[in-house]
N, C-alpha and C. Protein backbone atom coordinates (compact mmCIF):
# COMPACT_ATOMS: atom_id res chain seq x y z
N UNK A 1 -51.64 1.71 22.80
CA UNK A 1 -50.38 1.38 22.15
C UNK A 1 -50.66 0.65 20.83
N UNK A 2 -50.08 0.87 19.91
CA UNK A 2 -50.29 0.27 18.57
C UNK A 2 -49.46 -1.08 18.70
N UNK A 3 -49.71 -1.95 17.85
CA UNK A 3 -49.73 -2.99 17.63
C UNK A 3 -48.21 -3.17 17.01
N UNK A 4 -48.01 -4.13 17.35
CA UNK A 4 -46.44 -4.44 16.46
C UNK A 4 -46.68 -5.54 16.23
N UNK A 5 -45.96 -5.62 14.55
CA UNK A 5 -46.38 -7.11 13.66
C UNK A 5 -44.94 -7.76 14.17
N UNK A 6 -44.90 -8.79 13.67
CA UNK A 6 -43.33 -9.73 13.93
C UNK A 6 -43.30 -10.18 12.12
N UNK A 7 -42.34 -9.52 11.90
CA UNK A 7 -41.79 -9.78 10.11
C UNK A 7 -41.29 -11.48 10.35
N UNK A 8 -41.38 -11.97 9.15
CA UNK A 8 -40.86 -13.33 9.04
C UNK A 8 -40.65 -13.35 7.49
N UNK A 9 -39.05 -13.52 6.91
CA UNK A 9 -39.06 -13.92 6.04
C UNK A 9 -38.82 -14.89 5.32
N UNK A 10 -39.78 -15.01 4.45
CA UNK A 10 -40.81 -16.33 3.91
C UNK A 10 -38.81 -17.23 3.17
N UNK A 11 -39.31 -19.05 3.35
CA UNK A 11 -38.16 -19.39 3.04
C UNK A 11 -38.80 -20.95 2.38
N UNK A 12 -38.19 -21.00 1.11
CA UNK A 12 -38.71 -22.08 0.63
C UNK A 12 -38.63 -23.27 0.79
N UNK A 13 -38.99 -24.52 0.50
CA UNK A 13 -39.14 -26.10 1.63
C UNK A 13 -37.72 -26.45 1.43
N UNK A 14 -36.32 -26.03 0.40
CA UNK A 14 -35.56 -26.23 0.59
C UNK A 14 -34.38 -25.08 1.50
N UNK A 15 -35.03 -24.44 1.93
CA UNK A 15 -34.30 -23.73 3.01
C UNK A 15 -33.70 -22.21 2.05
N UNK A 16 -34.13 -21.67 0.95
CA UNK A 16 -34.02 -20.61 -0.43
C UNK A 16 -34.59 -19.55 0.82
N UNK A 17 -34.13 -18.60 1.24
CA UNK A 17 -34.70 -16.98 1.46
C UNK A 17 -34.92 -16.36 -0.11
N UNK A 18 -35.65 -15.78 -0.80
CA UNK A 18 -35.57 -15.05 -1.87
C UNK A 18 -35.29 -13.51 -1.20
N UNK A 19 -35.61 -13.05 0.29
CA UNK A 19 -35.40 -11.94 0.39
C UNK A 19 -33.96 -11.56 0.66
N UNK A 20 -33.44 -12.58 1.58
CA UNK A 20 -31.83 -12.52 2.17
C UNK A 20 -30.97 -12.79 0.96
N UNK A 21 -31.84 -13.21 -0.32
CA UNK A 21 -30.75 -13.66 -1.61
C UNK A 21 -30.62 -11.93 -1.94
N UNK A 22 -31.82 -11.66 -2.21
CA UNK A 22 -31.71 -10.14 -2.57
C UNK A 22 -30.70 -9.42 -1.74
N UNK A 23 -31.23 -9.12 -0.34
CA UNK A 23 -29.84 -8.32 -0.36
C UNK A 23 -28.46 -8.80 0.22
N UNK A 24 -28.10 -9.63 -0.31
CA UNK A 24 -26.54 -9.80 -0.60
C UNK A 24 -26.23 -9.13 -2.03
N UNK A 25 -27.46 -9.12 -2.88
CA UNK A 25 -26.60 -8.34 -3.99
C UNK A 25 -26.53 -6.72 -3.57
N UNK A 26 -27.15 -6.14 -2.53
CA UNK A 26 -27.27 -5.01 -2.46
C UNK A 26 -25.80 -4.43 -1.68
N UNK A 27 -25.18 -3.73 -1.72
CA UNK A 27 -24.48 -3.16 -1.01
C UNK A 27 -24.77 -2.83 0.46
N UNK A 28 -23.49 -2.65 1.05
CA UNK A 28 -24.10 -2.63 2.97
C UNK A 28 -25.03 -1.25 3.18
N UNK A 29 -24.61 -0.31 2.74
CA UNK A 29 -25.37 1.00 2.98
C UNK A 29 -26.96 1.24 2.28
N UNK A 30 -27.18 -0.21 0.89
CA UNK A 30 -27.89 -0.28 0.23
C UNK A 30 -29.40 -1.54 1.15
N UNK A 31 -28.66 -2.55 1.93
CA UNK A 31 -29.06 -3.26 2.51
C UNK A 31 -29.40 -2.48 3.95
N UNK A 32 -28.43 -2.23 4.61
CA UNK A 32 -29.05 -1.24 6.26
C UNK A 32 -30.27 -0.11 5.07
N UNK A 33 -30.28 0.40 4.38
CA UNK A 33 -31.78 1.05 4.17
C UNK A 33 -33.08 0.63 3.89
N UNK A 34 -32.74 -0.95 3.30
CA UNK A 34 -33.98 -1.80 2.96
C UNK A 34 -34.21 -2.39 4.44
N UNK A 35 -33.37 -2.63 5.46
CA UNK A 35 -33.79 -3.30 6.46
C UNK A 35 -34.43 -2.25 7.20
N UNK A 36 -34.35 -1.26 7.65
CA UNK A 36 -34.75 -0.04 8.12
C UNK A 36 -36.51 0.11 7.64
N UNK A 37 -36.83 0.21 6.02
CA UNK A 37 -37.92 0.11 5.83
C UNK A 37 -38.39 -1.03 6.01
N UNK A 38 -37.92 -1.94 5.78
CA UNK A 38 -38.44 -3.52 6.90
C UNK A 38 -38.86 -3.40 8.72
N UNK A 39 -38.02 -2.95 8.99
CA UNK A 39 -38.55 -2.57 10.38
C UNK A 39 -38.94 -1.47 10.51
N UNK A 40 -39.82 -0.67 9.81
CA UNK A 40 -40.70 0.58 10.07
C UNK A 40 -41.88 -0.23 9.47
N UNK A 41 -42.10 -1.18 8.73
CA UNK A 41 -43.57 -2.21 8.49
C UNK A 41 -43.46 -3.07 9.25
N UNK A 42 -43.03 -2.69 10.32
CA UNK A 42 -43.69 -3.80 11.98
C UNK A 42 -44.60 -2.58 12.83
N UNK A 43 -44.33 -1.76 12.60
CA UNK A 43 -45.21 -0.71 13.30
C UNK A 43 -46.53 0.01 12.09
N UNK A 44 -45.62 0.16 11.07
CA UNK A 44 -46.96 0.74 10.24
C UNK A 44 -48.42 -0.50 9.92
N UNK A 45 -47.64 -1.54 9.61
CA UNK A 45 -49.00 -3.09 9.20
C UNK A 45 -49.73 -2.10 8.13
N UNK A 46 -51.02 -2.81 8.58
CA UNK A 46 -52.47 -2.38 7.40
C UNK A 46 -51.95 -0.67 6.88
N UNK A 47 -51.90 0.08 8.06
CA UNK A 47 -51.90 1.46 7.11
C UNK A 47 -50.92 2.09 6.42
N UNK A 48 -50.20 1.12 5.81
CA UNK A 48 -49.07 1.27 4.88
C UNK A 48 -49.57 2.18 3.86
N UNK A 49 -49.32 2.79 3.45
CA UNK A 49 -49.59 3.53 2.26
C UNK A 49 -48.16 4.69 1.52
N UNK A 50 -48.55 5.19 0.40
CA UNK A 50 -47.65 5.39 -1.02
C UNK A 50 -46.99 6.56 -0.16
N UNK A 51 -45.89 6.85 -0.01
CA UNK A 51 -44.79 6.25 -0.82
C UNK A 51 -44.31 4.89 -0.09
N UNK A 52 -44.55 4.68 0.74
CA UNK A 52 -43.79 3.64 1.71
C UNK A 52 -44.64 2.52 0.63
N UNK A 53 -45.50 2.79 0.44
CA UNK A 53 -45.98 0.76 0.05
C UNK A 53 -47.57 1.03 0.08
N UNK A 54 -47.81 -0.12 -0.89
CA UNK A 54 -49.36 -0.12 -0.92
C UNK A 54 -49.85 -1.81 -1.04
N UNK A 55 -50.97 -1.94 -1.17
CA UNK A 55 -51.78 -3.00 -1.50
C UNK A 55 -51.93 -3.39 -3.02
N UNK A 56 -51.75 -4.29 -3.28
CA UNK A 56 -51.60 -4.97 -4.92
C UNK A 56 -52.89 -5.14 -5.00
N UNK A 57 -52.94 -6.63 -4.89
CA UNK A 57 -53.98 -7.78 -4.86
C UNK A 57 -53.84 -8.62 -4.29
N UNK A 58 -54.97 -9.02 -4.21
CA UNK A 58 -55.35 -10.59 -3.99
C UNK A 58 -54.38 -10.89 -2.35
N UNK A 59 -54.77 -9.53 -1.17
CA UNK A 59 -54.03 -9.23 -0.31
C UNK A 59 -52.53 -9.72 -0.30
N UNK A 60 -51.90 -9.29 -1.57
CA UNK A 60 -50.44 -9.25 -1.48
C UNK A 60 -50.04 -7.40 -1.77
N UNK A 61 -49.31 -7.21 -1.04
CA UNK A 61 -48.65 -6.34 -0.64
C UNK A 61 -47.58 -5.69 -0.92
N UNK A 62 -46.86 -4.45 -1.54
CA UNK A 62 -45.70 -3.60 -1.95
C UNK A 62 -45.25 -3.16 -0.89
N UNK A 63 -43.64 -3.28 -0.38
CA UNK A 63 -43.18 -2.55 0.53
C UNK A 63 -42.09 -1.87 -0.72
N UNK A 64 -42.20 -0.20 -0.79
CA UNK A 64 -41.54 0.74 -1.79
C UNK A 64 -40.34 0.62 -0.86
N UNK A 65 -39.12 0.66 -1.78
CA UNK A 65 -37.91 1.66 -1.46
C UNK A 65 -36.71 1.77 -2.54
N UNK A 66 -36.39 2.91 -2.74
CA UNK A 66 -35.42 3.45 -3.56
C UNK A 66 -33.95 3.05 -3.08
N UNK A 67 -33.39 2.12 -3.82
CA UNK A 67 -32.11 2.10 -3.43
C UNK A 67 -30.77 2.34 -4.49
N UNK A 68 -29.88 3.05 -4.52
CA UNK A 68 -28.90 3.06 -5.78
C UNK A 68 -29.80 3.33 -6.89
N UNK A 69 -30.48 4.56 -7.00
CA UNK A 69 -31.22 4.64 -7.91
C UNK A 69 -32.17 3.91 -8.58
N UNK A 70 -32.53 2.97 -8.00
CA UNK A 70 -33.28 1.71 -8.24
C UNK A 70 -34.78 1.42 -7.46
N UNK A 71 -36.02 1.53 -8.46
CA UNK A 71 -36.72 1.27 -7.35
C UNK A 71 -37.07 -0.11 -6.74
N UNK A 72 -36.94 -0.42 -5.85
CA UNK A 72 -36.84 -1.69 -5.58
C UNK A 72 -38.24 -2.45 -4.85
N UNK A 73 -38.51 -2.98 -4.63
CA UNK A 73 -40.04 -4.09 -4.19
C UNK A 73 -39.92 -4.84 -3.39
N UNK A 74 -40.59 -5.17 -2.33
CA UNK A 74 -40.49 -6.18 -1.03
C UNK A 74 -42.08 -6.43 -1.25
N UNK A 75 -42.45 -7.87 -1.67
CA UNK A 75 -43.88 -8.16 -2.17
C UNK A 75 -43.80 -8.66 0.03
N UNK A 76 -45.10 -8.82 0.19
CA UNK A 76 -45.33 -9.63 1.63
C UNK A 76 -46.87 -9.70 1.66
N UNK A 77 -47.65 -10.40 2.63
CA UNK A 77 -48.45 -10.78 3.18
C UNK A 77 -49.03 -10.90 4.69
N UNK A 78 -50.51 -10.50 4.88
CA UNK A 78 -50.29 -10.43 6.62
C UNK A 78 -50.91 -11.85 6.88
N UNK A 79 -50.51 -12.30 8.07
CA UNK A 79 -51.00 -13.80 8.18
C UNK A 79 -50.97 -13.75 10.01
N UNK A 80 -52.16 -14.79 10.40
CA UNK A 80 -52.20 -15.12 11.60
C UNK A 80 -52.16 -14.12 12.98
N UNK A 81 -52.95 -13.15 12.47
CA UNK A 81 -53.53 -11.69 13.51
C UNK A 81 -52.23 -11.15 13.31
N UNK A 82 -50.81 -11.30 13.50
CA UNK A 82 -49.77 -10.34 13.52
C UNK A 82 -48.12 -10.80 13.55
N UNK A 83 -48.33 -11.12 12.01
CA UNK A 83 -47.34 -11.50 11.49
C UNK A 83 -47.37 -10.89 9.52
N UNK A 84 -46.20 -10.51 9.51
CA UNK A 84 -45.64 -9.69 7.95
C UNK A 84 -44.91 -10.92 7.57
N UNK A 85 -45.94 -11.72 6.14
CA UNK A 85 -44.34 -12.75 5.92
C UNK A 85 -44.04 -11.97 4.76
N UNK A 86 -42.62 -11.94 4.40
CA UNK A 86 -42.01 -11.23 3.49
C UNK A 86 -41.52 -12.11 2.41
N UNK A 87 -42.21 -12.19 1.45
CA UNK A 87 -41.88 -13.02 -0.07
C UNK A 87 -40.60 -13.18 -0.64
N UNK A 88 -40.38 -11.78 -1.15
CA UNK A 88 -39.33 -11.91 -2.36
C UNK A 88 -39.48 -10.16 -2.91
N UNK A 89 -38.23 -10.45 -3.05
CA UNK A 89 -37.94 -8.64 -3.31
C UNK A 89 -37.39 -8.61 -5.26
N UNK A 90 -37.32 -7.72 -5.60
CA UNK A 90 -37.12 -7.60 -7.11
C UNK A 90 -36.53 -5.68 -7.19
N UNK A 91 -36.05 -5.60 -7.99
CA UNK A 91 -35.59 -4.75 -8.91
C UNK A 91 -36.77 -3.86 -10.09
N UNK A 92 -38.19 -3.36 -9.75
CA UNK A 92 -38.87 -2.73 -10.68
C UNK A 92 -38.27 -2.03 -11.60
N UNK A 93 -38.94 -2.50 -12.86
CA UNK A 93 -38.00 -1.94 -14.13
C UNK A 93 -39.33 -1.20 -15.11
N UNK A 94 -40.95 -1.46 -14.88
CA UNK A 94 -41.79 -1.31 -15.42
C UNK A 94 -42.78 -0.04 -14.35
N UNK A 95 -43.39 0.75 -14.85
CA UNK A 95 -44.66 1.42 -14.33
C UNK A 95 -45.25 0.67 -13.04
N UNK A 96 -46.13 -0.16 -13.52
CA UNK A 96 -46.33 -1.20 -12.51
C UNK A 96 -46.02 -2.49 -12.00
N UNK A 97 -46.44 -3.27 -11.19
CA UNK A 97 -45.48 -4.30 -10.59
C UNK A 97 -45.97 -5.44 -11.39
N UNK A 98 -44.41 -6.06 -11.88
CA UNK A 98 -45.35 -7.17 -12.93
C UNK A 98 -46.29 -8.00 -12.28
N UNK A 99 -47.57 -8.68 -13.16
CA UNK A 99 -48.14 -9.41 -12.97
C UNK A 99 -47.36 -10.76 -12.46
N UNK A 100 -46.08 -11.47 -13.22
CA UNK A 100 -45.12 -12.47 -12.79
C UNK A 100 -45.06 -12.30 -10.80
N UNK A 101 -44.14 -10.88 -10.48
CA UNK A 101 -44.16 -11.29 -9.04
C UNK A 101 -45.30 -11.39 -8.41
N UNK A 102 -45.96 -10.83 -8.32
CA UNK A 102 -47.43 -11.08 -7.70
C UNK A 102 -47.88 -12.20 -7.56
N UNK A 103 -47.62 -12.99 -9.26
CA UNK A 103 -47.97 -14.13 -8.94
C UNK A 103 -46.97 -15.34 -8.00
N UNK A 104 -45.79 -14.48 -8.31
CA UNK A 104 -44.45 -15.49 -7.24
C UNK A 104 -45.17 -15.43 -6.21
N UNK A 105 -45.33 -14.17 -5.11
CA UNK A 105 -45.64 -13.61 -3.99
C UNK A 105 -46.94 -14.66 -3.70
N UNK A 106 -47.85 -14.46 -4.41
CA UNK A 106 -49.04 -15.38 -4.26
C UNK A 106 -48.53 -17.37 -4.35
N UNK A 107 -47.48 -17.85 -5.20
CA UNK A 107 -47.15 -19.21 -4.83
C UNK A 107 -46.45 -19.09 -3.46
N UNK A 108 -45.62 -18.32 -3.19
CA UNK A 108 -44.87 -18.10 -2.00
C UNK A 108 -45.82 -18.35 -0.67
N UNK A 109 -47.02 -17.36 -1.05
CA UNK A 109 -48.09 -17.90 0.42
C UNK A 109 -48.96 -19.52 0.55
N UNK A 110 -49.05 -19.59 -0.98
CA UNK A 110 -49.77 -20.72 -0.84
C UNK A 110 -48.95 -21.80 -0.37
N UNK A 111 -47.56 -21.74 -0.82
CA UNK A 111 -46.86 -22.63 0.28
C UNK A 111 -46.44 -22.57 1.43
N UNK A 112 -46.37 -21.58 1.91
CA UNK A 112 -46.31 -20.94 3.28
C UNK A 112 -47.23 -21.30 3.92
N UNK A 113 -48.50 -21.09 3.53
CA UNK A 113 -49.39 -22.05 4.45
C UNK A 113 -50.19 -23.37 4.53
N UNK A 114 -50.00 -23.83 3.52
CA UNK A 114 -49.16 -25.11 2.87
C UNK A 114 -48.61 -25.57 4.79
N UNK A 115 -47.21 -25.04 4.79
CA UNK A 115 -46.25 -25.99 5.49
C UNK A 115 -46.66 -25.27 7.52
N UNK A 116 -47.53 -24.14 7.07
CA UNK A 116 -47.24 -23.25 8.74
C UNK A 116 -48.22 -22.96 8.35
N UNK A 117 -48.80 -23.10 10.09
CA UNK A 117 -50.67 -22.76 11.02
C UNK A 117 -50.02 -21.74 11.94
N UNK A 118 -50.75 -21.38 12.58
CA UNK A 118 -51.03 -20.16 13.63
C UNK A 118 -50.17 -21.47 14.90
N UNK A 119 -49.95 -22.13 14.98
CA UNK A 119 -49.15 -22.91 16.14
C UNK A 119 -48.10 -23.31 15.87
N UNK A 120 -47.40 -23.54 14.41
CA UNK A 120 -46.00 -23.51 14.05
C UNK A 120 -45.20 -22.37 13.88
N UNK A 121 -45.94 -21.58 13.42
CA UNK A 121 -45.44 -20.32 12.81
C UNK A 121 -43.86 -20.37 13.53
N UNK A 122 -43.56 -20.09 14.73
CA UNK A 122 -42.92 -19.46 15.25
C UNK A 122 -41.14 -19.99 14.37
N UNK A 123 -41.71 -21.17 14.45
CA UNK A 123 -40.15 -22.49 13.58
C UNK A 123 -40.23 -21.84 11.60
N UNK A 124 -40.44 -21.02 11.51
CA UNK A 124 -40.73 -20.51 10.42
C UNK A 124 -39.20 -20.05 9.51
């Protein structure tokens, strides 16, 4: 049986989701499709690959999806044998993914584990 990750999305020390901010701007039919590819990366993990999503850097992570004509970005990270924390989502407007989120995505973990170990996680 394959492995199933447990998604967690990442929330800043003042209680900020950047992903749940995102989709409230999305429409409901626009949001049930981003959550859908959110819960198909609890079963895919590591072998994510294009079109669904690929590997950046610096093990931060692209989850792809097209919404309203828009391609849209779910940056995340794997942490603690089997857990997806999910950063911050954006609106791609360039070829490739700016250098800026990556680097969000990358402060996002460093405080993430910063505040959560493999024995808090769960209060996340």
């Amino acid at each position: 049986m394959e492995k199933e990750w447990k998604i967690i999305f990442y929330k800043t020390e003042t209680g900020k989701c950047p992903v749940d901010d995102f989709l409230e701007t999305l429409s409901e039919v626009e949001a049930e499709r981003m959550l859908k590819r959110i819960d198909e990366l609890k079963t895919i993990g590591y072998n994510i690959t294009r079109p669904k999503g690929s590997h950046l850097r610096d093990k931060i992570y692209e989850l792809r999806i097209t919404v309203a004509n828009n391609e849209t970005r779910t940056l995340f990270f794997f942490e603690f044998e089997n857990y997806i924390i999910l950063t911050h989502s954006f609106i791609k407007k360039t070829n490739k993914v700016p250098e800026s989120e990556i680097n969000k995505a990358l402060k996002y973990k460093k405080d993430f584990l910063q505040r959560y170990n493999k024995s808090n996680i769960e209060g996340a």
